[in-house]
N, C-alpha and C. Protein backbone atom coordinates (compact mmCIF):
# COMPACT_ATOMS: atom_id res chain seq x y z
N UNK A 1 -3.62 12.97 3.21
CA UNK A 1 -3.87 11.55 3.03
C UNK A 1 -2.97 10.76 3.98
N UNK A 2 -3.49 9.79 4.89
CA UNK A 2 -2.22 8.92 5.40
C UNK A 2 -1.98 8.02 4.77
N UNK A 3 -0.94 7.37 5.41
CA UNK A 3 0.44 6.60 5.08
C UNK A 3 -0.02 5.57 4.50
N UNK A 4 -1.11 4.49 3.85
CA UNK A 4 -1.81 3.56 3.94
C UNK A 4 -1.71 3.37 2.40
N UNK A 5 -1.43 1.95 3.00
CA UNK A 5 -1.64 1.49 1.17
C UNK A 5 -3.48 1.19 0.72
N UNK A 6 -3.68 1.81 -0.06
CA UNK A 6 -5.04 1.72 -0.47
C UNK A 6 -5.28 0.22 -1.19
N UNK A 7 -4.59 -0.66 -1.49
CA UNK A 7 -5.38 -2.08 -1.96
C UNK A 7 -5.00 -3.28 -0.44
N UNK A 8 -3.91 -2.57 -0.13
CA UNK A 8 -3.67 -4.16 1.19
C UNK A 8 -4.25 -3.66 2.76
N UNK A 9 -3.89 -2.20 2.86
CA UNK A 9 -4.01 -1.27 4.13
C UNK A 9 -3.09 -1.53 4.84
N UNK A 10 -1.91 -1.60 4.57
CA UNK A 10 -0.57 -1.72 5.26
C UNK A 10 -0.56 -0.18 6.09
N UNK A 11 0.35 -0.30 7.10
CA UNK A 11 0.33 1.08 7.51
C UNK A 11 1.51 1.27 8.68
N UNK A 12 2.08 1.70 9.04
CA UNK A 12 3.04 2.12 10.03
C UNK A 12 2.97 1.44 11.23
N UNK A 13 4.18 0.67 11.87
CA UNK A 13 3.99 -0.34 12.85
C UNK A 13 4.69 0.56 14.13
N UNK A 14 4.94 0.23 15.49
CA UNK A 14 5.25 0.99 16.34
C UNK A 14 5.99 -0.42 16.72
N UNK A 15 7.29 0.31 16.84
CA UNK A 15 8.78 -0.26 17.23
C UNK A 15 9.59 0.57 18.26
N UNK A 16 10.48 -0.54 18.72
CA UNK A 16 11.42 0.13 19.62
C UNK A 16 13.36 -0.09 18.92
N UNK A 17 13.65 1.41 19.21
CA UNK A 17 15.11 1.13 18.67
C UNK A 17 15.79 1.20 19.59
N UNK A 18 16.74 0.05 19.93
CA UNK A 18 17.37 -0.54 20.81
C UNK A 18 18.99 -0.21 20.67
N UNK A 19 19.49 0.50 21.91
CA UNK A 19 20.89 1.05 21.23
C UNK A 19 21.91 -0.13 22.05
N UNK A 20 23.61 0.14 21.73
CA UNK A 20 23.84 -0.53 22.51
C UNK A 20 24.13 -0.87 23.84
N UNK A 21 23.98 0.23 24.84
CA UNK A 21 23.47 -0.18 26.19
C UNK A 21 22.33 -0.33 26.34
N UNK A 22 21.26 -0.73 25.53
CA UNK A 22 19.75 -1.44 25.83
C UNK A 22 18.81 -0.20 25.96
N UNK A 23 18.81 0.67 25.72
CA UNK A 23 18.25 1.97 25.69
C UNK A 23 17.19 1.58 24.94
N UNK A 24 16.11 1.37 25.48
CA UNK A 24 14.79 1.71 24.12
C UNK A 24 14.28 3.01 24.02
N UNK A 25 13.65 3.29 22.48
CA UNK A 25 13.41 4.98 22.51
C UNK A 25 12.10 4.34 21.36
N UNK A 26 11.22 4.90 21.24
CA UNK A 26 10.08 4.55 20.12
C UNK A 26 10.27 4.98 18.57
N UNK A 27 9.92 4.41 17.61
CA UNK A 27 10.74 4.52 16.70
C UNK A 27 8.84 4.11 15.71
N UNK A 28 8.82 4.41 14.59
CA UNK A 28 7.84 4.73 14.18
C UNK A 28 8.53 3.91 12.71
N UNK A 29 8.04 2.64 12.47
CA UNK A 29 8.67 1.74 10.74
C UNK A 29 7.35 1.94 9.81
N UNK A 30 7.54 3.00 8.90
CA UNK A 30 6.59 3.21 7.91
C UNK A 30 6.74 2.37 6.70
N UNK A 31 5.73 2.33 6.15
CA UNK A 31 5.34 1.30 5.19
C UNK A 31 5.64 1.81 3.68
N UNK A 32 6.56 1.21 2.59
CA UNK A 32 7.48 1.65 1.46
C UNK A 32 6.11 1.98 0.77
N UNK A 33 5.76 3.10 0.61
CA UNK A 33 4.57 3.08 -0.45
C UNK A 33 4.96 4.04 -1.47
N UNK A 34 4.27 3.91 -2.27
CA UNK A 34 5.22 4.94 -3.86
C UNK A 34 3.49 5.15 -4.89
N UNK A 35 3.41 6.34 -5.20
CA UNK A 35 2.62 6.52 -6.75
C UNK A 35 3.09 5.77 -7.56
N UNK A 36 1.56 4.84 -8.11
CA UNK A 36 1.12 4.19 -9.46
C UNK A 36 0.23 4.36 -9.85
N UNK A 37 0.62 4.21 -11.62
CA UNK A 37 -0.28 4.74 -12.49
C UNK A 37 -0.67 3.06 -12.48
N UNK A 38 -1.45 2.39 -12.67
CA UNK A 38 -1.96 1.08 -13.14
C UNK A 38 -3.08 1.65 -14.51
N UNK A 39 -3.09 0.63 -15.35
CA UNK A 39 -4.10 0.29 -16.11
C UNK A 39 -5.35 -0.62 -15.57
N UNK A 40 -6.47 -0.31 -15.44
CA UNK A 40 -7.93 -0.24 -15.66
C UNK A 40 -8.58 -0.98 -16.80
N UNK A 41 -8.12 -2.68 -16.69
CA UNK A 41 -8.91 -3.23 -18.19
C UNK A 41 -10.48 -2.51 -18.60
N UNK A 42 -11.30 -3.09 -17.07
CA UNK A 42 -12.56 -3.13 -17.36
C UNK A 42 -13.22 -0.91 -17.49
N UNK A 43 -12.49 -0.52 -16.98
CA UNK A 43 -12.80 0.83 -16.72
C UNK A 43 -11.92 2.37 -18.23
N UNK A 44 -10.93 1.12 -18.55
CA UNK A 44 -10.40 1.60 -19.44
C UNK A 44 -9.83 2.50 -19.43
N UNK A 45 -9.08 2.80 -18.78
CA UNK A 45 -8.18 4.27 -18.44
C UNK A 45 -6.81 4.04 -17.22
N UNK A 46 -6.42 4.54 -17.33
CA UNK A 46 -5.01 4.83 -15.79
C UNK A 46 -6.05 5.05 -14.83
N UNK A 47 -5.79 4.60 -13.74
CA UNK A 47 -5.99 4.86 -12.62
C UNK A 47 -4.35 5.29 -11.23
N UNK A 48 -4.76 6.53 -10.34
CA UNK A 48 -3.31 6.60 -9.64
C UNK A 48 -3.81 6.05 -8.56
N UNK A 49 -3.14 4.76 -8.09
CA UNK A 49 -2.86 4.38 -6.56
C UNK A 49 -1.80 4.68 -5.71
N UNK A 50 -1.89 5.19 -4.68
CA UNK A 50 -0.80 4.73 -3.46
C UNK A 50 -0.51 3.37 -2.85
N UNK A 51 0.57 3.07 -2.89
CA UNK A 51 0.66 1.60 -3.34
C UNK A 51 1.63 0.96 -2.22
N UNK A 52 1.75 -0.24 -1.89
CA UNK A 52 3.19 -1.10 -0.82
C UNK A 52 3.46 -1.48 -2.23
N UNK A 53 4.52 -1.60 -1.80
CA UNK A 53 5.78 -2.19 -3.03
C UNK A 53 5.11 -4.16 -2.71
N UNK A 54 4.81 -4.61 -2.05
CA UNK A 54 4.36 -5.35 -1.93
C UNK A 54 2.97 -5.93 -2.64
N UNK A 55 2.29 -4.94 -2.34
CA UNK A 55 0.79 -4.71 -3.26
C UNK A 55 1.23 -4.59 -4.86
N UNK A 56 2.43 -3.77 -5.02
CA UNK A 56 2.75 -3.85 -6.74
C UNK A 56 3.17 -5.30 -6.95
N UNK A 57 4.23 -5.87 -6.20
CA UNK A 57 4.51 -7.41 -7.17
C UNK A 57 3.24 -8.55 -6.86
N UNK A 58 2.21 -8.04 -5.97
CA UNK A 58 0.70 -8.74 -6.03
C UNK A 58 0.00 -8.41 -7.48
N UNK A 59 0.14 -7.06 -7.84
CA UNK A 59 -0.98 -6.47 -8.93
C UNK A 59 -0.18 -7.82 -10.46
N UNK A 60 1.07 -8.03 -10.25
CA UNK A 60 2.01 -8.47 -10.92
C UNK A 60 0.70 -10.23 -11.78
N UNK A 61 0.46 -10.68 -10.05
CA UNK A 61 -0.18 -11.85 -10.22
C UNK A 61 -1.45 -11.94 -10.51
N UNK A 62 -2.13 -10.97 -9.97
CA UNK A 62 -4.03 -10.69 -10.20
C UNK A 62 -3.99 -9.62 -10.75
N UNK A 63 -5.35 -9.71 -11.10
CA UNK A 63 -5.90 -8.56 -11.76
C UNK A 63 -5.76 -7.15 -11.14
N UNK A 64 -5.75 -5.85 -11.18
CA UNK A 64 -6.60 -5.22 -10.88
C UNK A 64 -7.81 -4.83 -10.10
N UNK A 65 -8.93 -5.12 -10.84
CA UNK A 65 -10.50 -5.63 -10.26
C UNK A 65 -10.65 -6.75 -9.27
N UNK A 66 -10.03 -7.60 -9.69
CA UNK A 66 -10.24 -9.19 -7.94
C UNK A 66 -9.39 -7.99 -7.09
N UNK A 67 -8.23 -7.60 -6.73
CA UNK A 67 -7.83 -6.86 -6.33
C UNK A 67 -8.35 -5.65 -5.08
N UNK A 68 -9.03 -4.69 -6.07
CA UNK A 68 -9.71 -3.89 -5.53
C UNK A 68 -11.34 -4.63 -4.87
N UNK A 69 -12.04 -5.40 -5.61
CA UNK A 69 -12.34 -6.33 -4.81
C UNK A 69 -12.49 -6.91 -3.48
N UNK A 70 -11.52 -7.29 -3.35
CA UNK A 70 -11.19 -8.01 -2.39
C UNK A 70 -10.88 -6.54 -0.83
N UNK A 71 -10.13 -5.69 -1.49
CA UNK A 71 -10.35 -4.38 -0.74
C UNK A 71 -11.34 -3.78 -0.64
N UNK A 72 -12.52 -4.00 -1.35
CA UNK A 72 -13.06 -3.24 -0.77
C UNK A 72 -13.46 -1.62 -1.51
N UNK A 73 -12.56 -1.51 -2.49
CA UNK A 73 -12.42 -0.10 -2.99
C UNK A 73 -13.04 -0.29 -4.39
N UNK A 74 -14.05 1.01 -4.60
CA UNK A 74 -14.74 1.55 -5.65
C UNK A 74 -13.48 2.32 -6.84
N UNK A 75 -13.24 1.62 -7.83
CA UNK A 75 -11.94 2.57 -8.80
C UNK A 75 -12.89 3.01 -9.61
N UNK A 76 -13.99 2.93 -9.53
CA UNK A 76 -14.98 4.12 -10.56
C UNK A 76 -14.56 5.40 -10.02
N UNK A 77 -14.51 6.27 -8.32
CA UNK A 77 -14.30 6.70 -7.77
C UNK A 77 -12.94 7.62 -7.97
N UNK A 78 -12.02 7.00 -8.60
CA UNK A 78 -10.55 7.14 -8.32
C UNK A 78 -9.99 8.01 -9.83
């Protein structure tokens, strides 16, 4: 599975790490994602997402369903 948050699609940015004589070298900033169990009003059960810590204090404000929604993603599926 890659690195990708499944409700926002966050995903790994390409950076340069800069030392201190100005040296750039490529440097790869992955995206904080962590297993969640969420609850499923309308489906009624746990569902597990891969998640941005970002996408969790979102789930905080909306639903669930507008959520996945708005992504795009089938949680019958999941």
């Amino acid at each position: 599975m890659s690195r990708k948050c499944q409700l926002t699609g966050k995903k790994a940015n390409n950076g340069m790490a800069v030392s201190h004589s100005h040296r750039r070298t490529k440097k790869l900033q992955e995206v904080n994602l962590q297993w969640k169990r969420v609850w499923w009003a309308e489906g009624k059960r746990w569902v597990r997402l891969r998640l941005s810590t970002k996408a969790i204090k979102t789930l905080e404000l909306k639903s669930l369903s507008a959520f996945a929604k708005e992504a795009g993603l089938d949680l019958s599926r999941l």
